[in-house]
PDB file of N, CA and C in Angstrom:
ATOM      1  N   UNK A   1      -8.319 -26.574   7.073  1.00  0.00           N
ATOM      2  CA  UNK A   1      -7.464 -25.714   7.868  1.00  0.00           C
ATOM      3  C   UNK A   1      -7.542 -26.112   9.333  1.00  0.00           C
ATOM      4  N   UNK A   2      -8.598 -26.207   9.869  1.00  0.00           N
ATOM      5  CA  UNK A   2      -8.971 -26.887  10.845  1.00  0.00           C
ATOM      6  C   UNK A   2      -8.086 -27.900  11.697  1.00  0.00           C
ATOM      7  N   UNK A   3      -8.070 -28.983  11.135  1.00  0.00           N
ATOM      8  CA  UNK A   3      -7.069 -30.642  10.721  1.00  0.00           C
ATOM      9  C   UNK A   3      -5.719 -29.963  11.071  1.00  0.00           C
ATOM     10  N   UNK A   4      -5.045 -29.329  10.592  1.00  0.00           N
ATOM     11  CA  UNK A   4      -4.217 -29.099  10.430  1.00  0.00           C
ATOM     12  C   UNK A   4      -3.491 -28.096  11.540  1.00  0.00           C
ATOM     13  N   UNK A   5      -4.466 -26.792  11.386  1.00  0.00           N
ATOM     14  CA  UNK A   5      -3.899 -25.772  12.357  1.00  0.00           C
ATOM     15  C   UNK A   5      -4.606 -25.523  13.949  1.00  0.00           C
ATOM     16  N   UNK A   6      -5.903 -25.742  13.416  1.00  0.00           N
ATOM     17  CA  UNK A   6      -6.393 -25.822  15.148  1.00  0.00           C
ATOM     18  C   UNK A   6      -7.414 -24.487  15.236  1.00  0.00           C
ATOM     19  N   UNK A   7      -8.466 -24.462  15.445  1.00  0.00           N
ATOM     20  CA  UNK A   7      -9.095 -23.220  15.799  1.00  0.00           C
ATOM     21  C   UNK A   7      -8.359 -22.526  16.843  1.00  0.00           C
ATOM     22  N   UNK A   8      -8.066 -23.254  17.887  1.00  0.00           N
ATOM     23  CA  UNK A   8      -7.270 -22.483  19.025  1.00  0.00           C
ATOM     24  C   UNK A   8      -6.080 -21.866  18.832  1.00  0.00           C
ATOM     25  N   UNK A   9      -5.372 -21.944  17.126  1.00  0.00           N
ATOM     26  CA  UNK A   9      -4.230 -21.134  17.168  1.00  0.00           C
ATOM     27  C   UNK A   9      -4.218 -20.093  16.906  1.00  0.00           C
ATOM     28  N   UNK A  10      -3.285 -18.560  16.948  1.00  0.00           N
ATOM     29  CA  UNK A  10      -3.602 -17.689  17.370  1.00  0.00           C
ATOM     30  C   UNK A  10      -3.360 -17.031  16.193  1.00  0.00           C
ATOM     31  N   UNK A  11      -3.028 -17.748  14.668  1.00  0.00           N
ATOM     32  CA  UNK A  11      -3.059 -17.310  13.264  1.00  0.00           C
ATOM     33  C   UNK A  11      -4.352 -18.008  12.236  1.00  0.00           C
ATOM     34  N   UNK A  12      -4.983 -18.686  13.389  1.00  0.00           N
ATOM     35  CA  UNK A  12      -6.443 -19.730  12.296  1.00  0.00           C
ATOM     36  C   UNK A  12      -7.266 -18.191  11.853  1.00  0.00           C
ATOM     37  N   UNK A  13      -7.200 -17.253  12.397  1.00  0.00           N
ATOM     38  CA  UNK A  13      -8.764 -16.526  11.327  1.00  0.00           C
ATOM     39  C   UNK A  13      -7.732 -16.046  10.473  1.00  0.00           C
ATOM     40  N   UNK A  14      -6.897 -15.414  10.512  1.00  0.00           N
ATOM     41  CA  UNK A  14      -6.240 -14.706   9.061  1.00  0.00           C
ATOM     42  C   UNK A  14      -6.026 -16.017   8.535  1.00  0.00           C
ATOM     43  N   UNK A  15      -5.182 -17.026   8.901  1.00  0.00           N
ATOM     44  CA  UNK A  15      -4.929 -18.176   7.691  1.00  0.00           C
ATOM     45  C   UNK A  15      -6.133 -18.167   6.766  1.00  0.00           C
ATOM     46  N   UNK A  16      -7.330 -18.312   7.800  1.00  0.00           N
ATOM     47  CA  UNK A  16      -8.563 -18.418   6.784  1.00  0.00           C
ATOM     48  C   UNK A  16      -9.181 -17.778   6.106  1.00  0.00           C
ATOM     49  N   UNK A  17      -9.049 -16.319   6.301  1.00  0.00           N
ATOM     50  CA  UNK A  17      -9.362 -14.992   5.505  1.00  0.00           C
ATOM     51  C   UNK A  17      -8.111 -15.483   4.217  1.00  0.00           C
ATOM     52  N   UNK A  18      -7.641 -15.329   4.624  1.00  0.00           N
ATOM     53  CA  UNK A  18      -6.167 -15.108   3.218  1.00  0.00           C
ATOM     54  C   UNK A  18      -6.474 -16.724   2.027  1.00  0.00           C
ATOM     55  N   UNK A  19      -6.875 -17.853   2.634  1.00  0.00           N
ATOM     56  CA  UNK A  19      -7.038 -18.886   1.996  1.00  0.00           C
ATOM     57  C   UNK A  19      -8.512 -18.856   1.604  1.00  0.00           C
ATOM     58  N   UNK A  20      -9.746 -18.429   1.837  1.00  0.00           N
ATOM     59  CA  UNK A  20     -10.298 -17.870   1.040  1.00  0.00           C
ATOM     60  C   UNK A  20     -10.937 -16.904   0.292  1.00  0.00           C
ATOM     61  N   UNK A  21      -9.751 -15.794   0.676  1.00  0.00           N
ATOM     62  CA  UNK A  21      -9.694 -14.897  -0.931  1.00  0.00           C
ATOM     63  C   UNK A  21      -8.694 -16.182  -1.854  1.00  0.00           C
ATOM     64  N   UNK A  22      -7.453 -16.890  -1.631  1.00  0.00           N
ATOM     65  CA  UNK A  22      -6.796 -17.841  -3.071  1.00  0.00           C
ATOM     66  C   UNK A  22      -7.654 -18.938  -3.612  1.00  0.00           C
ATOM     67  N   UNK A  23      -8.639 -19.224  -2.527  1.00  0.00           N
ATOM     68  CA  UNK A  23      -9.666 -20.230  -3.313  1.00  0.00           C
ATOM     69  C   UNK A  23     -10.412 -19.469  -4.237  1.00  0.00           C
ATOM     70  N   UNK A  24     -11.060 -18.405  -3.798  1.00  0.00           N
ATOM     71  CA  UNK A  24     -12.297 -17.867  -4.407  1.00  0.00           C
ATOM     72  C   UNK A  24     -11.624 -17.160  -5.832  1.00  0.00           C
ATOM     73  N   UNK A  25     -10.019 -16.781  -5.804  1.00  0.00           N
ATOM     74  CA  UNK A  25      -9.180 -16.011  -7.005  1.00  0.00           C
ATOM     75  C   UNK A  25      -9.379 -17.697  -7.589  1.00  0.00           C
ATOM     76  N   UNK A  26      -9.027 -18.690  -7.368  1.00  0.00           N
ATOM     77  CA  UNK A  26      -8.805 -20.125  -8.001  1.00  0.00           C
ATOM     78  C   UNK A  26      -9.867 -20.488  -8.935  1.00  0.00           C
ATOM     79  N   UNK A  27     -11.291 -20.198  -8.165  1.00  0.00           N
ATOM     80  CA  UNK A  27     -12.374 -20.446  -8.984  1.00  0.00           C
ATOM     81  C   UNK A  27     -12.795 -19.398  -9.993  1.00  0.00           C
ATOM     82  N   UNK A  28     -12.260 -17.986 -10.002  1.00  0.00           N
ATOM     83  CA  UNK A  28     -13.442 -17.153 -10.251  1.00  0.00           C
ATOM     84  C   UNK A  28     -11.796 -16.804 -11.663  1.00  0.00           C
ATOM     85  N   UNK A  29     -10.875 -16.688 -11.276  1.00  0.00           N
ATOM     86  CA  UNK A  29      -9.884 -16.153 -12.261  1.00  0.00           C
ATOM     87  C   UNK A  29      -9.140 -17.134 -12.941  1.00  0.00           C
ATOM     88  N   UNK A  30      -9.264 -18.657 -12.888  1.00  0.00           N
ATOM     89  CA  UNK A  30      -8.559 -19.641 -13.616  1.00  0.00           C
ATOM     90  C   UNK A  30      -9.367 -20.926 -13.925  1.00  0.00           C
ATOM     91  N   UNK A  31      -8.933 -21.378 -14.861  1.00  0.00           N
ATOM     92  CA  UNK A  31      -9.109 -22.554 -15.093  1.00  0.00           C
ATOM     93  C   UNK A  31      -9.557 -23.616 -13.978  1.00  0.00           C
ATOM     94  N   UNK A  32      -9.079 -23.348 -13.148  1.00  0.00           N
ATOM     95  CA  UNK A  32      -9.993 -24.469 -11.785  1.00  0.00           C
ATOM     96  C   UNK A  32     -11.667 -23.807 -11.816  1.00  0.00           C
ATOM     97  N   UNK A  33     -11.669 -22.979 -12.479  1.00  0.00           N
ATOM     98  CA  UNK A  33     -12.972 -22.707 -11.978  1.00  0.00           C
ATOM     99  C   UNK A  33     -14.233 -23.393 -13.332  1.00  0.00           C
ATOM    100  N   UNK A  34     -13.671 -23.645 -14.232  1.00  0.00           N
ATOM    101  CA  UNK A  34     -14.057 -24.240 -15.402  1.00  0.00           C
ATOM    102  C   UNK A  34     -13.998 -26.042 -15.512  1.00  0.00           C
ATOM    103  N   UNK A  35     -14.316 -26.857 -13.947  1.00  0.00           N
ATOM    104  CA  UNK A  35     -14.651 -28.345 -14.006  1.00  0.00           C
ATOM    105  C   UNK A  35     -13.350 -27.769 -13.755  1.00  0.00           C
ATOM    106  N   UNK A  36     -12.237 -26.991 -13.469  1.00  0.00           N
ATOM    107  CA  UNK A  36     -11.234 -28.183 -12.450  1.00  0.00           C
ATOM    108  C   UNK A  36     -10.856 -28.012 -11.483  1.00  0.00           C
ATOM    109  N   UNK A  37      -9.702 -27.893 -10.633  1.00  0.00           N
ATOM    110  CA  UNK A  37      -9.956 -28.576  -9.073  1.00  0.00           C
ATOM    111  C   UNK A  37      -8.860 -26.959  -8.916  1.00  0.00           C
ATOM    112  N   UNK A  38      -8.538 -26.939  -7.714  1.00  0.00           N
ATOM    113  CA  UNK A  38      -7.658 -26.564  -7.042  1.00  0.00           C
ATOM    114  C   UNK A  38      -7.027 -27.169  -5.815  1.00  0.00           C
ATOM    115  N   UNK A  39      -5.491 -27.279  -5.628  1.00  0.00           N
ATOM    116  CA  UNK A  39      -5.183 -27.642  -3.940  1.00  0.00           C
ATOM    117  C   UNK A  39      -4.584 -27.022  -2.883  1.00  0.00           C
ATOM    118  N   UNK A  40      -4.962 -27.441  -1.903  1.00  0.00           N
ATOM    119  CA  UNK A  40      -4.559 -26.208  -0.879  1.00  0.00           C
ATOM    120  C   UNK A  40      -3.355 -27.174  -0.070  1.00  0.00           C
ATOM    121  N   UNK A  41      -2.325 -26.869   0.394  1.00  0.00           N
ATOM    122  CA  UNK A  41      -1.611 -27.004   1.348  1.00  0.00           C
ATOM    123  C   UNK A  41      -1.137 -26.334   2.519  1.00  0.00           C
ATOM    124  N   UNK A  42      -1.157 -27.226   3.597  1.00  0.00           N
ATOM    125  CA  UNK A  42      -0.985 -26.123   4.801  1.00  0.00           C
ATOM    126  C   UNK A  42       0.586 -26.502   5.822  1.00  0.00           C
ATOM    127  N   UNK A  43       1.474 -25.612   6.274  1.00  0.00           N
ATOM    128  CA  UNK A  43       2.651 -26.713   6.546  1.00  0.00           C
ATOM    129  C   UNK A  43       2.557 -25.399   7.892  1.00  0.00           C
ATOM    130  N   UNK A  44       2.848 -26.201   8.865  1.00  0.00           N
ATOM    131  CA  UNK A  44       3.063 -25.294  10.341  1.00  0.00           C
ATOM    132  C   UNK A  44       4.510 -25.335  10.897  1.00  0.00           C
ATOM    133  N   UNK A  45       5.090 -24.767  11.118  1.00  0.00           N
ATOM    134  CA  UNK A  45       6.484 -24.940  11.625  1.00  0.00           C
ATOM    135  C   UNK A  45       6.810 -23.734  12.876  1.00  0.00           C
ATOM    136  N   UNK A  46       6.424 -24.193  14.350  1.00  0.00           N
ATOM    137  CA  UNK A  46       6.800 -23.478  14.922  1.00  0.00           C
ATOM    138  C   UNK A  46       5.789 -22.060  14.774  1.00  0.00           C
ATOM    139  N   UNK A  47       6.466 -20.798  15.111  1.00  0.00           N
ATOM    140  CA  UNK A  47       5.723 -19.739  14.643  1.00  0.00           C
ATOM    141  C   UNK A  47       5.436 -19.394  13.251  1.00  0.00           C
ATOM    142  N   UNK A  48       5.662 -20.364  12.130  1.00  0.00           N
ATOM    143  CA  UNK A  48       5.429 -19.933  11.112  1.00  0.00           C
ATOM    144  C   UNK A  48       4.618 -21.037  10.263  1.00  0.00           C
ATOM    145  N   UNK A  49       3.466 -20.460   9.715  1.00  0.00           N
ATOM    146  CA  UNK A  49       2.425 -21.113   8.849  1.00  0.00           C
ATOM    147  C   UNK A  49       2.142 -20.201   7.665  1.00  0.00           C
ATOM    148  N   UNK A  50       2.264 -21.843   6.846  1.00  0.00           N
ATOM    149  CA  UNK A  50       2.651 -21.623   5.095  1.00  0.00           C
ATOM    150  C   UNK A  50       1.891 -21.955   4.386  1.00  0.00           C
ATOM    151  N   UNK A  51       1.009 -21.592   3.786  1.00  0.00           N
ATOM    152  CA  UNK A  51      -0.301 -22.173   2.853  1.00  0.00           C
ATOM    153  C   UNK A  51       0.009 -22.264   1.474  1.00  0.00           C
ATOM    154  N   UNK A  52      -0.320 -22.981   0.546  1.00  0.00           N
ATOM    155  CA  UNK A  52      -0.071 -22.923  -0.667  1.00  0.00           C
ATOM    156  C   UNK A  52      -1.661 -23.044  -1.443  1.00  0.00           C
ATOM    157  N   UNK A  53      -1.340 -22.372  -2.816  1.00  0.00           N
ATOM    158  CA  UNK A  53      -3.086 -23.104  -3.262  1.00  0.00           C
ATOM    159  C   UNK A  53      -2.274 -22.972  -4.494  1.00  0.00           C
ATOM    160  N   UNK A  54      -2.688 -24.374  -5.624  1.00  0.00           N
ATOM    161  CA  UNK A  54      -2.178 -24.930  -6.807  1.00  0.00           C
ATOM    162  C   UNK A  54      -3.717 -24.398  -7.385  1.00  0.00           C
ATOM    163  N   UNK A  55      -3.655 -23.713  -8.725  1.00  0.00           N
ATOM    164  CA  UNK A  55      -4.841 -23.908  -9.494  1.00  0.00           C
ATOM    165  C   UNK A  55      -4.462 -24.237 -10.806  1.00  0.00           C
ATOM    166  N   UNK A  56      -5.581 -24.573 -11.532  1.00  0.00           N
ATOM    167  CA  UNK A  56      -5.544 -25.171 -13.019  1.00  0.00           C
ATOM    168  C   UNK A  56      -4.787 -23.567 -13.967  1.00  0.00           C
ATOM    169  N   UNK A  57      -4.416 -22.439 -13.531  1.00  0.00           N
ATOM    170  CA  UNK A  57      -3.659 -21.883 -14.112  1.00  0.00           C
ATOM    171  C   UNK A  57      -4.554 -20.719 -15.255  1.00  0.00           C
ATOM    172  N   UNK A  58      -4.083 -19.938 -15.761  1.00  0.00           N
ATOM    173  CA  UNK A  58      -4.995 -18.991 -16.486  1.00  0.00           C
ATOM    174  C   UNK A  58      -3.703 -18.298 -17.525  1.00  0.00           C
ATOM    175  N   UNK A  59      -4.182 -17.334 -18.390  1.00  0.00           N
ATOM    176  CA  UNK A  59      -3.989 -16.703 -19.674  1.00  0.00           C
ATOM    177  C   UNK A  59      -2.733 -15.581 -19.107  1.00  0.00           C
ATOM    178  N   UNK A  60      -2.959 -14.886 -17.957  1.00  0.00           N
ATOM    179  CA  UNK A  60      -2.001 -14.274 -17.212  1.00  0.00           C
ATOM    180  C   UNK A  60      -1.824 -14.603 -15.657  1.00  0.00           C
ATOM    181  N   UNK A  61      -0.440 -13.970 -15.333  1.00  0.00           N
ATOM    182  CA  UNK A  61      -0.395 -14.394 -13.991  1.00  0.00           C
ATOM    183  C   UNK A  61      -1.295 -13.550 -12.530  1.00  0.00           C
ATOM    184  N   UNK A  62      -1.261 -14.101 -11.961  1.00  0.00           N
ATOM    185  CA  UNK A  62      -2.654 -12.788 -10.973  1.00  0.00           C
ATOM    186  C   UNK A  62      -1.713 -11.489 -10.599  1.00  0.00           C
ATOM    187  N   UNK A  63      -2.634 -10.907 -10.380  1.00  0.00           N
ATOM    188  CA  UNK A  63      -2.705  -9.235 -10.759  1.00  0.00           C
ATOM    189  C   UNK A  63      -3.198  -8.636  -8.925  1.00  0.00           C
ATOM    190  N   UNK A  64      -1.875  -8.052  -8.599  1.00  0.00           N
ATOM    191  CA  UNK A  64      -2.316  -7.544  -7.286  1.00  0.00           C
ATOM    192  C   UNK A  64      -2.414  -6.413  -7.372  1.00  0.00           C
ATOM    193  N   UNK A  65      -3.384  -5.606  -7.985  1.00  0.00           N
ATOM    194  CA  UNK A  65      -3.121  -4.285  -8.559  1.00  0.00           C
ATOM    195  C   UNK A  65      -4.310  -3.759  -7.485  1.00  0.00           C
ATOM    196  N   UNK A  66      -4.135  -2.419  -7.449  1.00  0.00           N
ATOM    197  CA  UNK A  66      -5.090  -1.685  -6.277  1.00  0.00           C
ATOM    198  C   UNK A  66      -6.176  -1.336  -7.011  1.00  0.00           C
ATOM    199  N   UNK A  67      -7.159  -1.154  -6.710  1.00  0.00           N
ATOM    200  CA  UNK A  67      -8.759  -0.880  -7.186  1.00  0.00           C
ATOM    201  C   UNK A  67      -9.728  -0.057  -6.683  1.00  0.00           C
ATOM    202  N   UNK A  68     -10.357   0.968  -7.453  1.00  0.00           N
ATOM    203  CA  UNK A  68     -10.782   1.941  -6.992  1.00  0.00           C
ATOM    204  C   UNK A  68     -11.865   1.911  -5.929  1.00  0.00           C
ATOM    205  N   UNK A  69     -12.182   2.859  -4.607  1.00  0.00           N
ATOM    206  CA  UNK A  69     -12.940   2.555  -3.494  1.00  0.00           C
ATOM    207  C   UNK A  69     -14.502   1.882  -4.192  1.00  0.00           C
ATOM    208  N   UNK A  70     -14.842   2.207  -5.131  1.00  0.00           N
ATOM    209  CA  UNK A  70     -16.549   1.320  -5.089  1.00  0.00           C
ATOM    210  C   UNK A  70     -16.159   0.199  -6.213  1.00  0.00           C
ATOM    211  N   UNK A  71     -15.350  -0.555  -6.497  1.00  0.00           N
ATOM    212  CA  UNK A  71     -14.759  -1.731  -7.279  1.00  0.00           C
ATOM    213  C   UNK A  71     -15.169  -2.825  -6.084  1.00  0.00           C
ATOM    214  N   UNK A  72     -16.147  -3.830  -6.727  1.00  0.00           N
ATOM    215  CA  UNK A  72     -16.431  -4.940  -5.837  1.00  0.00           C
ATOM    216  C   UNK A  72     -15.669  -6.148  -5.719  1.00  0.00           C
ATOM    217  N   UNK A  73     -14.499  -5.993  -6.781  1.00  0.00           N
ATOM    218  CA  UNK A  73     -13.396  -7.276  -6.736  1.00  0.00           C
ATOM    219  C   UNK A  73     -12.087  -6.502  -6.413  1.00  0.00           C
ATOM    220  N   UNK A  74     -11.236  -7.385  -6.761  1.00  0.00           N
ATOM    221  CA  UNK A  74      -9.740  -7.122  -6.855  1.00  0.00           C
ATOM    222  C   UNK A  74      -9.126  -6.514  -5.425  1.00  0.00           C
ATOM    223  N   UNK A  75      -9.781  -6.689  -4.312  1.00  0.00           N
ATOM    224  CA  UNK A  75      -8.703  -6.715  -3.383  1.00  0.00           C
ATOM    225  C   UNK A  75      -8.351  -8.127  -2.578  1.00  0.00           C
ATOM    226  N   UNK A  76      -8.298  -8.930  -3.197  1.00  0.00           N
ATOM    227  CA  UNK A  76      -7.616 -10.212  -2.461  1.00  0.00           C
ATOM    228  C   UNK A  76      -6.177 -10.459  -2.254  1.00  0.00           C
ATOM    229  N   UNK A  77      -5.354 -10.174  -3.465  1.00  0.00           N
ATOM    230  CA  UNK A  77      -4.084 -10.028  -2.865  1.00  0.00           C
ATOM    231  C   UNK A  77      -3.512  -9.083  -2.496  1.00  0.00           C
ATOM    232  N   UNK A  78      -3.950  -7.638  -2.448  1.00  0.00           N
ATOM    233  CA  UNK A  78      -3.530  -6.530  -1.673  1.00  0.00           C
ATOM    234  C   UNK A  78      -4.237  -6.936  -0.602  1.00  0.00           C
ATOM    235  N   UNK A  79      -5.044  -7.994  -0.242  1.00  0.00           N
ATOM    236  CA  UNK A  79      -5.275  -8.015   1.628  1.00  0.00           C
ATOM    237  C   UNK A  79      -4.451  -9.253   1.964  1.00  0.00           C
ATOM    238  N   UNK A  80      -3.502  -9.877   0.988  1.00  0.00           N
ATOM    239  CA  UNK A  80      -2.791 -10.880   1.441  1.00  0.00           C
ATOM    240  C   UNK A  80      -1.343 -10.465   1.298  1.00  0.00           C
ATOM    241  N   UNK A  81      -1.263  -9.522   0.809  1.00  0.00           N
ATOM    242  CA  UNK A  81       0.060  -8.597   0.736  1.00  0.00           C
ATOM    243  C   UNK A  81       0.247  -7.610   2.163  1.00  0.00           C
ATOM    244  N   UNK A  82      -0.811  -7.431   2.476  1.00  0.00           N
ATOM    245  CA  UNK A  82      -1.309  -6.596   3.795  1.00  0.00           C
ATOM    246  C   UNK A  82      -1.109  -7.215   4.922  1.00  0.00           C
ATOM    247  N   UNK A  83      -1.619  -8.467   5.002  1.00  0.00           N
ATOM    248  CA  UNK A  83      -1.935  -9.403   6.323  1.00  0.00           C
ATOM    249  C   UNK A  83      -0.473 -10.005   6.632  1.00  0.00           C
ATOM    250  N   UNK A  84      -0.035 -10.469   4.948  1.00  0.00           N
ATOM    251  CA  UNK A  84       1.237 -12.099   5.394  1.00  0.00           C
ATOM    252  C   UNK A  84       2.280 -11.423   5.794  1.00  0.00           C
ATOM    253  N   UNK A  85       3.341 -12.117   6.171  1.00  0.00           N
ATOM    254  CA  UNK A  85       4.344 -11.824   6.290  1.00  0.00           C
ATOM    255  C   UNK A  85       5.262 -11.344   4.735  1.00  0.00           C
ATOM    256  N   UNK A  86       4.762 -12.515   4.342  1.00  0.00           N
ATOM    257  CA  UNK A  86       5.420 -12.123   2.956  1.00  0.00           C
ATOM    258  C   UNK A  86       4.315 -13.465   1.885  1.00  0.00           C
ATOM    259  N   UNK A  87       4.141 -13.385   0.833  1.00  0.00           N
ATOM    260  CA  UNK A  87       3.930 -14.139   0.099  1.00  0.00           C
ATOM    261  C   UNK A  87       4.693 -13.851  -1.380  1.00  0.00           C
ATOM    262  N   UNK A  88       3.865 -14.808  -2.474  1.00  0.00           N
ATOM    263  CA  UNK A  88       4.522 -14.853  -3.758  1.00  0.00           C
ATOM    264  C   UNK A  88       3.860 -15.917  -4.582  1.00  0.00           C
ATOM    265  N   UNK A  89       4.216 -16.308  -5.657  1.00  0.00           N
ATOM    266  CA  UNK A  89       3.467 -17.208  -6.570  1.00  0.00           C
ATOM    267  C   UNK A  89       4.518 -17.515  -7.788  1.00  0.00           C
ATOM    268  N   UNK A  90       4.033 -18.712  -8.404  1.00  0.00           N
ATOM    269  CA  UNK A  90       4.948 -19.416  -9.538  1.00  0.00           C
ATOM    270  C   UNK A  90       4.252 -20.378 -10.507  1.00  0.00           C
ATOM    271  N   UNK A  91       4.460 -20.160 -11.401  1.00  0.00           N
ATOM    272  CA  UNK A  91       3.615 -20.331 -12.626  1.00  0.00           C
ATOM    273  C   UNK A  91       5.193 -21.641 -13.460  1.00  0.00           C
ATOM    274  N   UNK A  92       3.923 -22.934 -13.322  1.00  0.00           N
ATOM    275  CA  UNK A  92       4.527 -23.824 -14.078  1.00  0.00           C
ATOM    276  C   UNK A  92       3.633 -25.184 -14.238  1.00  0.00           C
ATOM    277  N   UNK A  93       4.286 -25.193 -15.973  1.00  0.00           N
ATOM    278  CA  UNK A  93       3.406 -26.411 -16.734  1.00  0.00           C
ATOM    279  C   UNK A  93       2.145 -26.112 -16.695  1.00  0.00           C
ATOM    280  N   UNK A  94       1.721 -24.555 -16.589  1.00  0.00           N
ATOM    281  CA  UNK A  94       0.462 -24.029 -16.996  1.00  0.00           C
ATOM    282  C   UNK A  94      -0.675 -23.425 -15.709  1.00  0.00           C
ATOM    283  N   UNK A  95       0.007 -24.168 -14.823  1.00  0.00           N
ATOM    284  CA  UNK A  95      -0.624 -24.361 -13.314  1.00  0.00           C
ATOM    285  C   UNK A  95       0.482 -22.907 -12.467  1.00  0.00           C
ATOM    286  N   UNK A  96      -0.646 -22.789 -11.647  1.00  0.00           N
ATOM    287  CA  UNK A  96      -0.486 -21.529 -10.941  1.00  0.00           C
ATOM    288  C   UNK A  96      -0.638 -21.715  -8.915  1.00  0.00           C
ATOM    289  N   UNK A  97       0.650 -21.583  -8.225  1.00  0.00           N
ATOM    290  CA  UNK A  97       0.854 -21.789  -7.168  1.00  0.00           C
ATOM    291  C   UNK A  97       1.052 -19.729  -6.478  1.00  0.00           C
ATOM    292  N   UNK A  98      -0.160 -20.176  -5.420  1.00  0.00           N
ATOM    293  CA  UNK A  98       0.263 -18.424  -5.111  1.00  0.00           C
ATOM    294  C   UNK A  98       0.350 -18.888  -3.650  1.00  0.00           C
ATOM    295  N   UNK A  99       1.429 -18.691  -2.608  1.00  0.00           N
ATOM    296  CA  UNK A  99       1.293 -18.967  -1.660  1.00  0.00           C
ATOM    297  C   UNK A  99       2.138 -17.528  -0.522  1.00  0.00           C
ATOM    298  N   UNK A 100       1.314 -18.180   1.025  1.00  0.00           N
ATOM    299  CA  UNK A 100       1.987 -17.041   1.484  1.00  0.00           C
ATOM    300  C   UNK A 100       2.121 -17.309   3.235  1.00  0.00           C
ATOM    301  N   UNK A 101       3.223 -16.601   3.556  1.00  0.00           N
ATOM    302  CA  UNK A 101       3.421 -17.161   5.069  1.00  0.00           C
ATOM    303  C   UNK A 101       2.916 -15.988   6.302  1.00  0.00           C
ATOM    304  N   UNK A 102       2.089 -16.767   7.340  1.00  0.00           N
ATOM    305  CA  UNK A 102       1.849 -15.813   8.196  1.00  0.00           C
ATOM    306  C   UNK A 102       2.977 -16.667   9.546  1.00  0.00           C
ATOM    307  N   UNK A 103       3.553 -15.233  10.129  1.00  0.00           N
ATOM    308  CA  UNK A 103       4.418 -14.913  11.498  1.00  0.00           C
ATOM    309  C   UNK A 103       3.961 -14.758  12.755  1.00  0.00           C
ATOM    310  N   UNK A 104       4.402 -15.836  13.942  1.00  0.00           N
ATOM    311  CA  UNK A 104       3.268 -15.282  15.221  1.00  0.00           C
ATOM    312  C   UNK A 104       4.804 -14.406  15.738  1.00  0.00           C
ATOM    313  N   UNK A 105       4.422 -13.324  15.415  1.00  0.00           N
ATOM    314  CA  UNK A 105       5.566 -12.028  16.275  1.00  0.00           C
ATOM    315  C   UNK A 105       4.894 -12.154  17.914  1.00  0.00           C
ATOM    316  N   UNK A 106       5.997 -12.751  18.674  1.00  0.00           N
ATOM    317  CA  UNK A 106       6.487 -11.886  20.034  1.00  0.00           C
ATOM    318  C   UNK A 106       5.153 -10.434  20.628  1.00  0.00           C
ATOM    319  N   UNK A 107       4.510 -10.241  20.963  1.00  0.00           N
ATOM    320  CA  UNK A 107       4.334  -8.769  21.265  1.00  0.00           C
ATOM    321  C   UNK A 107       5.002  -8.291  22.331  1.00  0.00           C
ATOM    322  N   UNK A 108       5.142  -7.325  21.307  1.00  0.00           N
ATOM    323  CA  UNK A 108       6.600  -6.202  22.334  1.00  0.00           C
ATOM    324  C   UNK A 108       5.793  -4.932  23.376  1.00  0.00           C
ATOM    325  N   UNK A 109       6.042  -5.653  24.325  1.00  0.00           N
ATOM    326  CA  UNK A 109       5.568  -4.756  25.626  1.00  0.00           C
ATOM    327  C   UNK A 109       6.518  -3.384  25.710  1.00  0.00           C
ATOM    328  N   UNK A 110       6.184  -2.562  26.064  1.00  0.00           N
ATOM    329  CA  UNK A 110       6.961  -1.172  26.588  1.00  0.00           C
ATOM    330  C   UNK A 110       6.464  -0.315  27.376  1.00  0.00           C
ATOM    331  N   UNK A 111       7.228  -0.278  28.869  1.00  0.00           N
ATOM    332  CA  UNK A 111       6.842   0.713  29.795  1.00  0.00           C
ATOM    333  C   UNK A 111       6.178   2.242  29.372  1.00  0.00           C
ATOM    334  N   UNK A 112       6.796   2.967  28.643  1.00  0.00           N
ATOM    335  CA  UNK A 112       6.628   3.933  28.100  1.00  0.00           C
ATOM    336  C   UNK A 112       5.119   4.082  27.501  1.00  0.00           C
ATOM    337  N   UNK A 113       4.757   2.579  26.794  1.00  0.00           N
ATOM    338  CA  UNK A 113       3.354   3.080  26.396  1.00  0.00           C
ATOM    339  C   UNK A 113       2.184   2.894  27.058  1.00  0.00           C
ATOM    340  N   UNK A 114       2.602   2.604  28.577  1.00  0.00           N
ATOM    341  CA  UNK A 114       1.554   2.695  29.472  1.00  0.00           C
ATOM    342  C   UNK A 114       0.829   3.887  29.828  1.00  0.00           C
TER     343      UNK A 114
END
């Protein structure tokens, strides 16, 4: 992530929060985590950065379902549903792509909330 985006940019800690909760879902919920791999891609365009992570794929597709307050898993993609702008995922030839884009928004100043 580093290589790519820069510690100094002003979306590197969420990129990296959000990319590893999809690594750690890669190893722990699919087939990458059983001897095989996963890949990550990172594409920057302007204010908008796009991560992808490919894994070896699993039995169902991932599950962003909410989980009760003392549940020690299952909030990774409700905090990437939370954080991104938008994400999503696609399931093909067995393999599983969940990717998601973060937005550098403008901050909107206003007299009023001084």
């Amino acid at each position: 992530m580093t290589g790519v985006l820069g510690r100094d940019h002003p979306l590197y800690d969420d990129c990296v929060l959000l990319l590893s909760e999809l690594a750690t879902n890669a190893i722990l919920h699919t087939r990458s985590g059983q001897d095989g791999f996963f890949q990550v891609s990172v594409h920057v365009s302007g204010s908008l950065v796009r991560v992808w992570v490919l894994d070896g794929g699993s039995d169902g597709p991932p599950c962003a379902c909410r989980t009760g307050l003392r549940s020690t898993g299952g909030r990774g993609l409700p905090l990437i549903e939370a954080i991104s702008h938008r994400w999503g995922l696609s399931r093909e030839n067995g393999a599983t792509t969940v990717w998601f884009e973060l937005l550098l928004a403008p901050a909107v100043w206003s007299a009023e909330a001084v």
